[in-house]
C-alpha atoms as a PDB file:
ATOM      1  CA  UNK A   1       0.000   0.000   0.000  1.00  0.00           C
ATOM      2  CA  UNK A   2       2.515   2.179   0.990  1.00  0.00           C
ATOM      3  CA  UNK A   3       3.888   1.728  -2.775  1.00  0.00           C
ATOM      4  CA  UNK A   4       1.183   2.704  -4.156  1.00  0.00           C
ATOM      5  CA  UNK A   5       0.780   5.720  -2.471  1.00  0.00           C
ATOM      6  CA  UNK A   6       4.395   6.995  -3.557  1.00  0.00           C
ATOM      7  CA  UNK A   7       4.248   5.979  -6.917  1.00  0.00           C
ATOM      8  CA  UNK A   8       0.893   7.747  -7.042  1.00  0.00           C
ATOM      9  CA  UNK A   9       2.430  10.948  -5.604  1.00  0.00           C
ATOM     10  CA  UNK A  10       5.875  10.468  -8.005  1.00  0.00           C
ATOM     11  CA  UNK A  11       3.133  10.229 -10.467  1.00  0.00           C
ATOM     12  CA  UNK A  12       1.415  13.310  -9.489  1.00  0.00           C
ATOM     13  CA  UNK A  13       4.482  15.726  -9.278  1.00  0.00           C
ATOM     14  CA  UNK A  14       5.834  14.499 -12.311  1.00  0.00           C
ATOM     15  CA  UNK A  15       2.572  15.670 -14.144  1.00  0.00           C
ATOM     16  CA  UNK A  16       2.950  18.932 -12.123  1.00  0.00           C
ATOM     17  CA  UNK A  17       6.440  19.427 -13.637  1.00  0.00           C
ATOM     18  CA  UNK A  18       5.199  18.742 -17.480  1.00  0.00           C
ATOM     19  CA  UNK A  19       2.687  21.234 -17.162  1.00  0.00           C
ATOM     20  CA  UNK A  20       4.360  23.796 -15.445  1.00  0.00           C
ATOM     21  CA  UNK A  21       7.746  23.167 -18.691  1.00  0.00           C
ATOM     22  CA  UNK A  22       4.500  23.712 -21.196  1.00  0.00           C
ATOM     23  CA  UNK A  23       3.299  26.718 -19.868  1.00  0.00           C
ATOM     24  CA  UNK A  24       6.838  27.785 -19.993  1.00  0.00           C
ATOM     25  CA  UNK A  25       7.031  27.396 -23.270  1.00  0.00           C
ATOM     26  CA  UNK A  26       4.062  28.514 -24.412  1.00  0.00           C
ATOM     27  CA  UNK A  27       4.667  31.951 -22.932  1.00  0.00           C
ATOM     28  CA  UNK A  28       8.193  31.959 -24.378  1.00  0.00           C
ATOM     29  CA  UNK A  29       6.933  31.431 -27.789  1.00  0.00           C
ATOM     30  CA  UNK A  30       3.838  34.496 -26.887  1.00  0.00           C
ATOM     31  CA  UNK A  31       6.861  37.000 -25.753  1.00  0.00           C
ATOM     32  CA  UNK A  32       8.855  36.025 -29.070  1.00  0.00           C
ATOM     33  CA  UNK A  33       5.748  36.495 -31.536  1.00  0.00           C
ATOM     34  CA  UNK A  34       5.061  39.862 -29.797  1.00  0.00           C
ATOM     35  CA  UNK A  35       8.804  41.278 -30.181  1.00  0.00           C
ATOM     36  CA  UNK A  36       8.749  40.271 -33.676  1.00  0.00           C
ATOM     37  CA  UNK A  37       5.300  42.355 -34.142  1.00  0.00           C
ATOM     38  CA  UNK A  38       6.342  44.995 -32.405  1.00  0.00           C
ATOM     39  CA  UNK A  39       9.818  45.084 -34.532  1.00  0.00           C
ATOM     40  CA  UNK A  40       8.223  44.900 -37.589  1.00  0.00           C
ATOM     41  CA  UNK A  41       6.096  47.673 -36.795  1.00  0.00           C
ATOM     42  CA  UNK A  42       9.763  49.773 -36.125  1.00  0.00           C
ATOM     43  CA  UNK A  43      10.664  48.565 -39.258  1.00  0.00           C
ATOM     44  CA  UNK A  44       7.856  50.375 -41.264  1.00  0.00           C
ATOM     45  CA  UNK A  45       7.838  53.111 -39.143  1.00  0.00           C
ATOM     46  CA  UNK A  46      11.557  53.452 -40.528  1.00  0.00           C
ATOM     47  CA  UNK A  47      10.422  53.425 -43.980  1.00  0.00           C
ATOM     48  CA  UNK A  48       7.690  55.196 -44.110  1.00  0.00           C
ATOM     49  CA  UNK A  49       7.816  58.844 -43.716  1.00  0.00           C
ATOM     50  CA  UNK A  50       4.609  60.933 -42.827  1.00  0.00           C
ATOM     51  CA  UNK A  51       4.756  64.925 -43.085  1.00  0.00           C
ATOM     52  CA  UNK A  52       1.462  66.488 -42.117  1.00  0.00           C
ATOM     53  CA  UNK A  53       0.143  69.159 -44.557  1.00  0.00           C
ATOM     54  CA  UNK A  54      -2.956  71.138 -43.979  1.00  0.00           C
ATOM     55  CA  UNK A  55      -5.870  70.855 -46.414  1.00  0.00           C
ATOM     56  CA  UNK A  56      -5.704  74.497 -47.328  1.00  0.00           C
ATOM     57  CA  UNK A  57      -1.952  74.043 -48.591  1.00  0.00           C
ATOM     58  CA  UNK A  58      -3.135  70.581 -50.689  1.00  0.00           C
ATOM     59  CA  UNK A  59      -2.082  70.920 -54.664  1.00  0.00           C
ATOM     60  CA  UNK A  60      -4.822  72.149 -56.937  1.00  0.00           C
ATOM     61  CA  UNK A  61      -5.337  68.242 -58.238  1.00  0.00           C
ATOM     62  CA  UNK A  62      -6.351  67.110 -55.150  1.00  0.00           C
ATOM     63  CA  UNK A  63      -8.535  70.030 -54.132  1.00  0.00           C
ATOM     64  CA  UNK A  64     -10.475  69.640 -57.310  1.00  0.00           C
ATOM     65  CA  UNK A  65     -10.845  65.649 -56.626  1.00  0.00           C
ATOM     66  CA  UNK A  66     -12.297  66.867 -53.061  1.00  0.00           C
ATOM     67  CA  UNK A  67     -14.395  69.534 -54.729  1.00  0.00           C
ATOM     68  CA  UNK A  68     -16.003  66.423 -57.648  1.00  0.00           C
ATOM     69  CA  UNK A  69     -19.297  64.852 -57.118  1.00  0.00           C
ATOM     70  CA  UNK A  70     -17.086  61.635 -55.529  1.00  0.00           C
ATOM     71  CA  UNK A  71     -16.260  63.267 -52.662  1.00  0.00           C
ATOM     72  CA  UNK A  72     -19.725  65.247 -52.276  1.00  0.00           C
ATOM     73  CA  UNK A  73     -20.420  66.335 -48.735  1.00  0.00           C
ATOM     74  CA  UNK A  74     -17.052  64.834 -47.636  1.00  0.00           C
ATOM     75  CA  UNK A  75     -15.090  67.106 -45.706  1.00  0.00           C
ATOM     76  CA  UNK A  76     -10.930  66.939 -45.272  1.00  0.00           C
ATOM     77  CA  UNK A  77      -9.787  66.211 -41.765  1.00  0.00           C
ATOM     78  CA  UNK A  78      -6.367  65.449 -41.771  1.00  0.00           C
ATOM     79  CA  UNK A  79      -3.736  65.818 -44.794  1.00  0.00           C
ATOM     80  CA  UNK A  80      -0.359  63.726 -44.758  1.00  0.00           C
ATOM     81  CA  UNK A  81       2.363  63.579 -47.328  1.00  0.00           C
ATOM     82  CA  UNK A  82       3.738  60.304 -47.304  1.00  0.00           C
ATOM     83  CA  UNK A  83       6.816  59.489 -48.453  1.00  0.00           C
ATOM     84  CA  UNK A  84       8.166  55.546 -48.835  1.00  0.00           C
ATOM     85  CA  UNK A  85      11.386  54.007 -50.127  1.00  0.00           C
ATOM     86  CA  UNK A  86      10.988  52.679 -53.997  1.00  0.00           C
ATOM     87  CA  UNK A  87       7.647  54.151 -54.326  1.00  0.00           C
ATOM     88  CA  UNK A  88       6.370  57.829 -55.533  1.00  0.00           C
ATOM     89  CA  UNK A  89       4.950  60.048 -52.769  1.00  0.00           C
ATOM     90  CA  UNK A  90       1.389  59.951 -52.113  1.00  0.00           C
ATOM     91  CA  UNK A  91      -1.129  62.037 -49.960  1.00  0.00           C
ATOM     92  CA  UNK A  92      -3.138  60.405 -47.422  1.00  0.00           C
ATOM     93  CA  UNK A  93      -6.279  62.355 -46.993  1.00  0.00           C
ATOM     94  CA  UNK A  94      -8.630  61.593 -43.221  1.00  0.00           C
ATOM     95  CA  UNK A  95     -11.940  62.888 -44.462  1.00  0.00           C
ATOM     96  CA  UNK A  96     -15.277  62.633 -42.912  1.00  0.00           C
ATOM     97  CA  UNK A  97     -19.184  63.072 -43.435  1.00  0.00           C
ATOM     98  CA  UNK A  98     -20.958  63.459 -40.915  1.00  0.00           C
ATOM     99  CA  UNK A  99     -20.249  60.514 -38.571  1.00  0.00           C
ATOM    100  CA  UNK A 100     -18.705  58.330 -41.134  1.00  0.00           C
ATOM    101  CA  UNK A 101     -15.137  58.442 -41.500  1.00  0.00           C
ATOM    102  CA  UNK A 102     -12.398  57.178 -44.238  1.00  0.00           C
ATOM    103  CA  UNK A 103      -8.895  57.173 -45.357  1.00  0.00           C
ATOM    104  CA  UNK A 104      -7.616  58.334 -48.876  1.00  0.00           C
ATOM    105  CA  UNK A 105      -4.774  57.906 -50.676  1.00  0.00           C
ATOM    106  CA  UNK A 106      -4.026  60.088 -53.869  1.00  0.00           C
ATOM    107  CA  UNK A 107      -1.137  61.201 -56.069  1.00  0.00           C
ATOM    108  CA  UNK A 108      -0.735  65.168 -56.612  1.00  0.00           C
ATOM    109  CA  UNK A 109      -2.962  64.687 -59.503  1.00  0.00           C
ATOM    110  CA  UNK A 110      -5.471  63.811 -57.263  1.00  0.00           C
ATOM    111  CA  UNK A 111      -5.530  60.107 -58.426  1.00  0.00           C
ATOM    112  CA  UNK A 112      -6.348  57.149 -55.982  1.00  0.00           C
ATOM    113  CA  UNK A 113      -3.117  55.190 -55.564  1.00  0.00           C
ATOM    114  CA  UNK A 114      -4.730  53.267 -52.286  1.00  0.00           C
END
């Protein structure tokens, strides 16, 4: 009896100790897929260059794309020029109507390049 009791308590803490090495890991591997995430993010944030403009100062292409029927009753928010590596620079427009809100992304022409 007194075997049985021992084996069944050698039995229990080795259970104890393969759970507790899981959770370990697990964690591990959570901490390393949010490092990566959060260095990726740094990463972009390197390439990607944003210069607010305000909407009064926009070029004449993209005030006449805001002024079109498209963009009726929209209004411009925010105004960024955005500048990336390997790519041509772009404005990203934050307009709104009324409670609706959206992001836009045209050239100085006042083409959509989003």
């Amino acid at each position: 009896m007194k075997k049985l009791v021992v084996s069944a308590l050698a039995l229990t803490l080795i259970s104890f100790a393969s759970v507790q090495a899981q959770t370990a890991n697990q964690t591990t591997a959570e901490q390393s897929a949010q490092k990566e995430a959060t260095t990726q993010k740094a990463a972009k944030a390197d390439k990607e260059e944003k210069v607010a403009v305000k909407p009064e100062d926009l070029p004449e292409g993209i005030k006449k794309t805001i002024k079109s029927d498209e963009f009726s009753g929209w209004t411009v928010k925010k105004a960024f020029l955005v500048t990336e590596p390997d790519k041509p620079q772009y404005y990203e427009l934050q307009v709104a109507n009324g409670s609706q809100n959206a992001r836009v992304k045209l050239d100085k022409e006042g083409r959509n390049v989003g």
